[in-house]
C-alpha atoms as a PDB file:
ATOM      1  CA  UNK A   1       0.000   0.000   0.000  1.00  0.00           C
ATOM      2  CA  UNK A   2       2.879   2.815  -1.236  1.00  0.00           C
ATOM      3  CA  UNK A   3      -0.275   5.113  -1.382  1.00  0.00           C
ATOM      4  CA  UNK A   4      -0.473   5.482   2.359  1.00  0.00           C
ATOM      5  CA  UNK A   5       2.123   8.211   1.713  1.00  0.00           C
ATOM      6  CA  UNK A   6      -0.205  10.286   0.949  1.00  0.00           C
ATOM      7  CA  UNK A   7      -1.327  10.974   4.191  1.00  0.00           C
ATOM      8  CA  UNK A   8      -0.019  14.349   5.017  1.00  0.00           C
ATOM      9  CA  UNK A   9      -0.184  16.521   8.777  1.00  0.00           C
ATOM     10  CA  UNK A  10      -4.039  16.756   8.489  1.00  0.00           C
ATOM     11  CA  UNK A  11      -4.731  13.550   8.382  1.00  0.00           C
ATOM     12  CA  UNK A  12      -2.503  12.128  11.372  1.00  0.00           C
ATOM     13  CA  UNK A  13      -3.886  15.353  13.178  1.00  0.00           C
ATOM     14  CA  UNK A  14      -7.841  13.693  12.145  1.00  0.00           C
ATOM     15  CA  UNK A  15      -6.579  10.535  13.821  1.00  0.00           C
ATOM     16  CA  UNK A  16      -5.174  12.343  17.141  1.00  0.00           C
ATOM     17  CA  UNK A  17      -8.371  14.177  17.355  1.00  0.00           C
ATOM     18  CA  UNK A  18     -10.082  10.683  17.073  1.00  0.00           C
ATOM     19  CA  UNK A  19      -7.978   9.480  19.393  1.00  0.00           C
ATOM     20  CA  UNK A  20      -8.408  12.297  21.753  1.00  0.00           C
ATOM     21  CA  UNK A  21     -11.941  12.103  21.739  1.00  0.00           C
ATOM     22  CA  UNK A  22     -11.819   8.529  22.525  1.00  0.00           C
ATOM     23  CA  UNK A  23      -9.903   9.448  25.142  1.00  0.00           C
ATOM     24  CA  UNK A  24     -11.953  11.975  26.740  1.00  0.00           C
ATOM     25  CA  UNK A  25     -14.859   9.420  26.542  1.00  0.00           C
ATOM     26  CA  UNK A  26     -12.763   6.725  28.394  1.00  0.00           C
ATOM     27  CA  UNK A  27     -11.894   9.285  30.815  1.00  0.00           C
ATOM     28  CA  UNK A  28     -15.709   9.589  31.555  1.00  0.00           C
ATOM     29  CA  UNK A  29     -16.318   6.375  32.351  1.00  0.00           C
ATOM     30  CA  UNK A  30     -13.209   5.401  34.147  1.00  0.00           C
ATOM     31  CA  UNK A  31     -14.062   8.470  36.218  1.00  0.00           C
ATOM     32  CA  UNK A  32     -17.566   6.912  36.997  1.00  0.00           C
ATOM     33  CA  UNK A  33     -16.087   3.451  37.428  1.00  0.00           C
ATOM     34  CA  UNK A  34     -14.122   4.495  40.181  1.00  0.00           C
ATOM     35  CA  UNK A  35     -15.331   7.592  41.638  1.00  0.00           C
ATOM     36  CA  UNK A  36     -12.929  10.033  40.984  1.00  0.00           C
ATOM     37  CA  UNK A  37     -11.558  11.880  38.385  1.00  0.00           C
ATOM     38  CA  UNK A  38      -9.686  10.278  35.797  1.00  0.00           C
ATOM     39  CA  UNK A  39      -7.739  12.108  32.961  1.00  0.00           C
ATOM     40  CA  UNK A  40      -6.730  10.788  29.279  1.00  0.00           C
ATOM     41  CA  UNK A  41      -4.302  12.019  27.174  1.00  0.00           C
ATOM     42  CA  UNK A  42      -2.776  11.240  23.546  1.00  0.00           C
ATOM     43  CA  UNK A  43       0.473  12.351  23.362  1.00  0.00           C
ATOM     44  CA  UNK A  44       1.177  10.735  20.256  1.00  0.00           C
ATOM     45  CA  UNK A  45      -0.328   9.134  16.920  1.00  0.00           C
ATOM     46  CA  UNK A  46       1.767   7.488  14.026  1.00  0.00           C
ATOM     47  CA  UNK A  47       0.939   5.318  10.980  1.00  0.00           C
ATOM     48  CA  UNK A  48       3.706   2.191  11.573  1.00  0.00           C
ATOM     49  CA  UNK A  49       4.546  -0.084   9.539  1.00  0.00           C
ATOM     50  CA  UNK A  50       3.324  -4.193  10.392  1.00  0.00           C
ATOM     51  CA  UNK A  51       7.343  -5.070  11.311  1.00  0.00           C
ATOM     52  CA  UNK A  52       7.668  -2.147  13.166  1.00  0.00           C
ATOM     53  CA  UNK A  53       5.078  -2.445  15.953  1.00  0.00           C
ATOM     54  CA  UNK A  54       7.186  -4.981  17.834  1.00  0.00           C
ATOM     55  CA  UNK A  55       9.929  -2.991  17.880  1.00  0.00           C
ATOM     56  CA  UNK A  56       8.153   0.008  19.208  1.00  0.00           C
ATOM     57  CA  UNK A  57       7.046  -1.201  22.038  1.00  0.00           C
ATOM     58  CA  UNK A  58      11.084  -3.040  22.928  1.00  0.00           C
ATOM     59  CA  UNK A  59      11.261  -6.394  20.645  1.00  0.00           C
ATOM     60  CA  UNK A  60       9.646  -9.518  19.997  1.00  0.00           C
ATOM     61  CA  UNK A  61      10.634 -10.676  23.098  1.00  0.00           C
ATOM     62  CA  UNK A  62       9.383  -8.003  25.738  1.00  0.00           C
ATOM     63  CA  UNK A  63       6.874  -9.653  27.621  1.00  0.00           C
ATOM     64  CA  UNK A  64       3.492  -7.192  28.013  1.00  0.00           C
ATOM     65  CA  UNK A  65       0.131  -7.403  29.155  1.00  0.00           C
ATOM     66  CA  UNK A  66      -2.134  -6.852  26.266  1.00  0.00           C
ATOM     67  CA  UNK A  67      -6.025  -6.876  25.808  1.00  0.00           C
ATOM     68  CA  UNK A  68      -6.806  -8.146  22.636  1.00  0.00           C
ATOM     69  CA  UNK A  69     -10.150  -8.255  20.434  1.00  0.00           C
ATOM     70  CA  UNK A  70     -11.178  -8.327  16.845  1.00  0.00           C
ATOM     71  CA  UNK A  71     -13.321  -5.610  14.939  1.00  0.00           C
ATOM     72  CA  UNK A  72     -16.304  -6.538  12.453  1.00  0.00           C
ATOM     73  CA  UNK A  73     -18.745  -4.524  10.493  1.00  0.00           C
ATOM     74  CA  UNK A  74     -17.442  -2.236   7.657  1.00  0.00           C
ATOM     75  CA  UNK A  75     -14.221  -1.733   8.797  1.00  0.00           C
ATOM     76  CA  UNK A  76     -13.116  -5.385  10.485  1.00  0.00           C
ATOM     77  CA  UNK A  77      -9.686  -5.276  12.124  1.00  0.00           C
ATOM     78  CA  UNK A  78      -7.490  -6.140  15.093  1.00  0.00           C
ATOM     79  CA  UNK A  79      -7.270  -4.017  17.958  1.00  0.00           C
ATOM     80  CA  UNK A  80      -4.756  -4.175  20.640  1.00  0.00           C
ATOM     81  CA  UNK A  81      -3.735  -2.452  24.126  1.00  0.00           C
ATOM     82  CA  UNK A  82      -0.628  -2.922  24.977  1.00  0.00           C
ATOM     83  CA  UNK A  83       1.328  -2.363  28.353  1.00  0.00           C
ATOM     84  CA  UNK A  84       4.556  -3.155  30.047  1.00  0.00           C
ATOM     85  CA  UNK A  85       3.849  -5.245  33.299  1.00  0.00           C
ATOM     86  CA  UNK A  86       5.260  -2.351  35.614  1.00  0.00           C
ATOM     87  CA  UNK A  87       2.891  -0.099  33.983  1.00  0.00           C
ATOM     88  CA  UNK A  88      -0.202  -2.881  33.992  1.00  0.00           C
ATOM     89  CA  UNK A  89       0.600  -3.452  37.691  1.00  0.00           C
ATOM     90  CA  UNK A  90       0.756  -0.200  38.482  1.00  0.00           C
ATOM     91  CA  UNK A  91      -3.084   0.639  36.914  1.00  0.00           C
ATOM     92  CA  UNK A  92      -4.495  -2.434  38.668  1.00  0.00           C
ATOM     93  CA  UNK A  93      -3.055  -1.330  41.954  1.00  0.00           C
ATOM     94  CA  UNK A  94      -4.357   2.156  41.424  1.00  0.00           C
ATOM     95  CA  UNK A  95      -7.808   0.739  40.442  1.00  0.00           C
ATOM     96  CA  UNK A  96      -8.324  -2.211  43.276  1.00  0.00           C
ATOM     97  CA  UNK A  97      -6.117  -0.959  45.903  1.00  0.00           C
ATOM     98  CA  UNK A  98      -4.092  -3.905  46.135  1.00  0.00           C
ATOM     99  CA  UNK A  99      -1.198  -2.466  46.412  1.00  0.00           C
ATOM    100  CA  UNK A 100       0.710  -5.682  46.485  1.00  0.00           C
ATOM    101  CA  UNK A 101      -0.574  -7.026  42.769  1.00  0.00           C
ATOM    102  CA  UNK A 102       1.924  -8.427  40.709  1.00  0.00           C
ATOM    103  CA  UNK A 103       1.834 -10.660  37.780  1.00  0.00           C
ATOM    104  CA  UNK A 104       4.626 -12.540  38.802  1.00  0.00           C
ATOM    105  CA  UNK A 105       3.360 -13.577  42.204  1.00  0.00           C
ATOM    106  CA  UNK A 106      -0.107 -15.691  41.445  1.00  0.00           C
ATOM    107  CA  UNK A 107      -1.961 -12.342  40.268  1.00  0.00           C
ATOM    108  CA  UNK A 108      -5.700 -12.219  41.450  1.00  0.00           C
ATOM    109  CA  UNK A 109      -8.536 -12.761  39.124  1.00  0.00           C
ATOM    110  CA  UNK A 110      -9.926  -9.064  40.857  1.00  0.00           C
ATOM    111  CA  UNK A 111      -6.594  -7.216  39.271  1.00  0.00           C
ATOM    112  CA  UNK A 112      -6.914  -9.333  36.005  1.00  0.00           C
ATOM    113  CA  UNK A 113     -10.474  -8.419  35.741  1.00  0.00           C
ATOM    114  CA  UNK A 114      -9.716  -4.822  36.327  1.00  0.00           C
ATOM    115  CA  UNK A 115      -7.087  -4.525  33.461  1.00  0.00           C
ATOM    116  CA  UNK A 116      -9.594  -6.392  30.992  1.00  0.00           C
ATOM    117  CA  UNK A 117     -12.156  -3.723  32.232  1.00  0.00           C
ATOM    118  CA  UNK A 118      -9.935  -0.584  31.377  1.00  0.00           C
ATOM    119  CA  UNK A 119      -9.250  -2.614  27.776  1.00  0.00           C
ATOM    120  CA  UNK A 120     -13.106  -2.739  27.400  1.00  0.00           C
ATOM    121  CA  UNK A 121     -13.786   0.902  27.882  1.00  0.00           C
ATOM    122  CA  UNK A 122     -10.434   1.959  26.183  1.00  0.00           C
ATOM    123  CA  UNK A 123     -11.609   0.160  22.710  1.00  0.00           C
ATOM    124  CA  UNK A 124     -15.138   0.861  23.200  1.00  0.00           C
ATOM    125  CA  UNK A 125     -14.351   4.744  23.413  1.00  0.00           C
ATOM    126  CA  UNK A 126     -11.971   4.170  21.052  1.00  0.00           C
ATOM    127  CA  UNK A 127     -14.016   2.515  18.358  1.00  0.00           C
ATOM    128  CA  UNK A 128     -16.714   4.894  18.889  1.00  0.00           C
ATOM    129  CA  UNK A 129     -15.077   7.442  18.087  1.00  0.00           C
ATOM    130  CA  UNK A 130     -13.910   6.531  15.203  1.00  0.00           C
ATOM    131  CA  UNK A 131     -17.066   5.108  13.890  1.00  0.00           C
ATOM    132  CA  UNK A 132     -18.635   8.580  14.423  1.00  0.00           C
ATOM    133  CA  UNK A 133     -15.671  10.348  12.509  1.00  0.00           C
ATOM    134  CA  UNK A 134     -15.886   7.617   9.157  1.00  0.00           C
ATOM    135  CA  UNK A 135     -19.552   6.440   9.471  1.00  0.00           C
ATOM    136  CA  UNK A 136     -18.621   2.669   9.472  1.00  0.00           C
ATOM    137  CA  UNK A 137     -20.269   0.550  11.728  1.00  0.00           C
ATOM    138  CA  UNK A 138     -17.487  -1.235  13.672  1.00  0.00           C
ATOM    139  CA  UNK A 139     -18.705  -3.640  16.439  1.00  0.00           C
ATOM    140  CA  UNK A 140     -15.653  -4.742  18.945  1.00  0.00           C
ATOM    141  CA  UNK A 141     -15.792  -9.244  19.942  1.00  0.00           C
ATOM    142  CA  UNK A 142     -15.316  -9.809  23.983  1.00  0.00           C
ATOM    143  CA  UNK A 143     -11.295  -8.673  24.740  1.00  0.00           C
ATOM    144  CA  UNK A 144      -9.418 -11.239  25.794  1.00  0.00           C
ATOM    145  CA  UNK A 145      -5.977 -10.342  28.356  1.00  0.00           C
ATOM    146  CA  UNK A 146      -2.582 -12.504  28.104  1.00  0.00           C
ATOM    147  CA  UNK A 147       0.435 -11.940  29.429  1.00  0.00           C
ATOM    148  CA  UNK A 148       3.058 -13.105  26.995  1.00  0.00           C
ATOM    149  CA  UNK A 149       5.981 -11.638  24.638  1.00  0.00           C
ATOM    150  CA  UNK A 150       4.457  -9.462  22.102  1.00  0.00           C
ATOM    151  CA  UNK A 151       5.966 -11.304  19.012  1.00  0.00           C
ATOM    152  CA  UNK A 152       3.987 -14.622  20.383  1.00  0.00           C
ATOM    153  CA  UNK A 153       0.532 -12.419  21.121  1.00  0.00           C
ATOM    154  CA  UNK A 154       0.604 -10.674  17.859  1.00  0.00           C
ATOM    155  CA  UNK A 155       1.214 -13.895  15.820  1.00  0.00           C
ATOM    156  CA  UNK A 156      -1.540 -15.628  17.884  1.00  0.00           C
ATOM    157  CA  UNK A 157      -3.649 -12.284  17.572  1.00  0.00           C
ATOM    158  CA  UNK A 158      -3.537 -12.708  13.640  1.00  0.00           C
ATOM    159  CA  UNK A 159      -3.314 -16.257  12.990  1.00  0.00           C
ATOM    160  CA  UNK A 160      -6.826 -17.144  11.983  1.00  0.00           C
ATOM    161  CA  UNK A 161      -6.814 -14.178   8.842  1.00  0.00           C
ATOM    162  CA  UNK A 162      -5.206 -14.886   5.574  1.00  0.00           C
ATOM    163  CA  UNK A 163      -4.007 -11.782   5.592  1.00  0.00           C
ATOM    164  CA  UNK A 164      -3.376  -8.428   7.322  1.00  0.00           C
ATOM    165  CA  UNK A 165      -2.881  -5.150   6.366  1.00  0.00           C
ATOM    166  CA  UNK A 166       0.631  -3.569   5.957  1.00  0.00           C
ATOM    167  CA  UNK A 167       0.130  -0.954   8.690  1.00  0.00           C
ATOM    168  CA  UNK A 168      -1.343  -0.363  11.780  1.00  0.00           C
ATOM    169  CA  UNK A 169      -2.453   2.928  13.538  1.00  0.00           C
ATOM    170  CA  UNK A 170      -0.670   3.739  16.638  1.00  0.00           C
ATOM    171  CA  UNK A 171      -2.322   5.870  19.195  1.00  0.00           C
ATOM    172  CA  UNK A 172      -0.421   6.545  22.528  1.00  0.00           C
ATOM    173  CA  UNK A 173      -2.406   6.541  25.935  1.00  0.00           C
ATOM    174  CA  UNK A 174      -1.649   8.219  29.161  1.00  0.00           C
ATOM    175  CA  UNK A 175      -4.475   7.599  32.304  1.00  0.00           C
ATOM    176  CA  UNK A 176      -3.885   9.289  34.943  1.00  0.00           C
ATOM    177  CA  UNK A 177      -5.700  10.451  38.253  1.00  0.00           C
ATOM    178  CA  UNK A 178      -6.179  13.971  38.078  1.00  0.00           C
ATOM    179  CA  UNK A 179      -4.985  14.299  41.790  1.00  0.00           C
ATOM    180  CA  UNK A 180      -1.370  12.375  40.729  1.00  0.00           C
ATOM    181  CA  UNK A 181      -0.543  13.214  37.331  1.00  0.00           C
ATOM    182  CA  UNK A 182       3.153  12.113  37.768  1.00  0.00           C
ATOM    183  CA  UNK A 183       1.414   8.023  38.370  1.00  0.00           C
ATOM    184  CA  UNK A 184       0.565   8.361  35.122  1.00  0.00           C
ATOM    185  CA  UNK A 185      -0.362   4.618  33.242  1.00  0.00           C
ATOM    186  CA  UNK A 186       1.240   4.543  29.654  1.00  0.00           C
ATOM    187  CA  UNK A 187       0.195   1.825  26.707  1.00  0.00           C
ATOM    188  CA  UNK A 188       0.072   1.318  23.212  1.00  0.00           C
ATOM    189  CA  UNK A 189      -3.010   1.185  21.088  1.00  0.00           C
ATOM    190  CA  UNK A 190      -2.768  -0.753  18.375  1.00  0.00           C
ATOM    191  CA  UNK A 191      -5.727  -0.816  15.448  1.00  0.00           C
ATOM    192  CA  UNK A 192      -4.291  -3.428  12.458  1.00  0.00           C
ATOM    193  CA  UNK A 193      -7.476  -3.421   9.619  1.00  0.00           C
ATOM    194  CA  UNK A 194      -7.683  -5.982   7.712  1.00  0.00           C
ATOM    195  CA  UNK A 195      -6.475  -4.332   4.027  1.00  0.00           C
ATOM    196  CA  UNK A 196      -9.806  -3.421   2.509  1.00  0.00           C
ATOM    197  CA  UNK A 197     -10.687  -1.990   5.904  1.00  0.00           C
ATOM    198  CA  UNK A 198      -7.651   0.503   6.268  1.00  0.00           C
ATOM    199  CA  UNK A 199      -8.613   1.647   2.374  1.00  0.00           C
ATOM    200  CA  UNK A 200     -12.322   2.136   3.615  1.00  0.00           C
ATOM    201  CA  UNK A 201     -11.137   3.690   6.939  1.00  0.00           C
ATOM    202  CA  UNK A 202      -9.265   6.378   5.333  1.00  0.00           C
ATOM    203  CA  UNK A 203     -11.479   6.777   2.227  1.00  0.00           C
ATOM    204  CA  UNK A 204     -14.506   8.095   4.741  1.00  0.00           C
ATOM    205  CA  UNK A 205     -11.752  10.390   5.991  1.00  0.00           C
ATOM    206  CA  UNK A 206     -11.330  11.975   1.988  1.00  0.00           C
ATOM    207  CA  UNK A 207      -7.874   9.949   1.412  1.00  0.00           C
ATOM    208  CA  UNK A 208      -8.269   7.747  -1.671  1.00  0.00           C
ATOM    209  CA  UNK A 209      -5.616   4.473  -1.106  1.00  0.00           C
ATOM    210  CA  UNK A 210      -6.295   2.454  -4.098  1.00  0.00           C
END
């Protein structure tokens, strides 16, 4: 897909201000999930290349927490939320007030639960927002949390399609109480369309990628 360079500023700035309004959304409910005030933030969006996801987030190797789930309806896709373990404990701890959660010490379903929760809202704000920017109708499948190295939960992630797309949007998320800013939680989000789906995603934005 050599036409994807012909996204320019405007268009990465459309996907940030999807993203951010995902993000705000998110930050509602978390807020109302836990009774108190909960703040988003997207400090960064990128179009990245399939081979390069890995190594943005450390190597096939770097072991992660990730929520997982797969897209259908116009637009069908992969969606993943990705997190280093410090920065997955260190949400669940904030959330159940267990401050002695760790995945490496026989982690409780509670935290687990918790972590699967803030995937569910995160895609679910996520997707909406984007659905109300293109017009698709995207409908996300129950997520699904591992703990693995990201080169294993990718390949597992995409195992069952054919084929995948060439590129995956990145969007950067920060989730923070608005009483600690300096805790804040830090992930990846990761949205891989299928091929047809990234042409029809960005073709309801006015980018043609024949």
């Amino acid at each position: 897909m050599d036409d994807i360079h012909k996204l320019n500023g405007t268009h990465i700035d459309i996907l940030k201000e999807i993203g951010n309004i995902g993000a705000g959304n998110a930050a509602t409910a978390l807020s109302k999930l836990l009774n108190k005030k909960i703040e988003m933030a997207v400090p960064h969006v990128q179009i990245a290349a399939f081979d390069e996801i890995m190594e943005l987030i450390g190597g096939a190797e770097q072991v992660v927490a990730c929520i997982y789930l797969r897209i259908e309806g116009d637009a069908p896709g992969n969606m993943f939320f990705v997190l280093s373990l410090e920065q997955a404990e260190r949400f669940i701890r904030q959330m159940t007030g267990d401050e002695t959660f760790s995945f490496h010490e026989h982690p409780t379903e509670l935290g687990q639960s918790a972590l699967q929760e803030l995937g569910n809202i995160l895609a679910g704000s996520y997707l909406s927002a984007l659905a109300d920017f293109t017009q698709l109708a995207l409908y996300p499948s129950v997520p699904m949390l591992t703990v693995d190295m990201i080169g294993a939960i990718l390949q597992y992630g995409l195992l069952e399609l054919s084929r995948v797309g060439d590129y995956a949007i990145l969007i950067d998320t920060a989730v923070y109480d608005e009483r600690r800013p300096e805790d804040s939680v830090n992930g990846h989000f990761f949205l891989l369309p299928d091929p047809d789906s990234f042409i029809s995603i960005f073709r309801s934005l006015g980018v043609e990628l024949p």
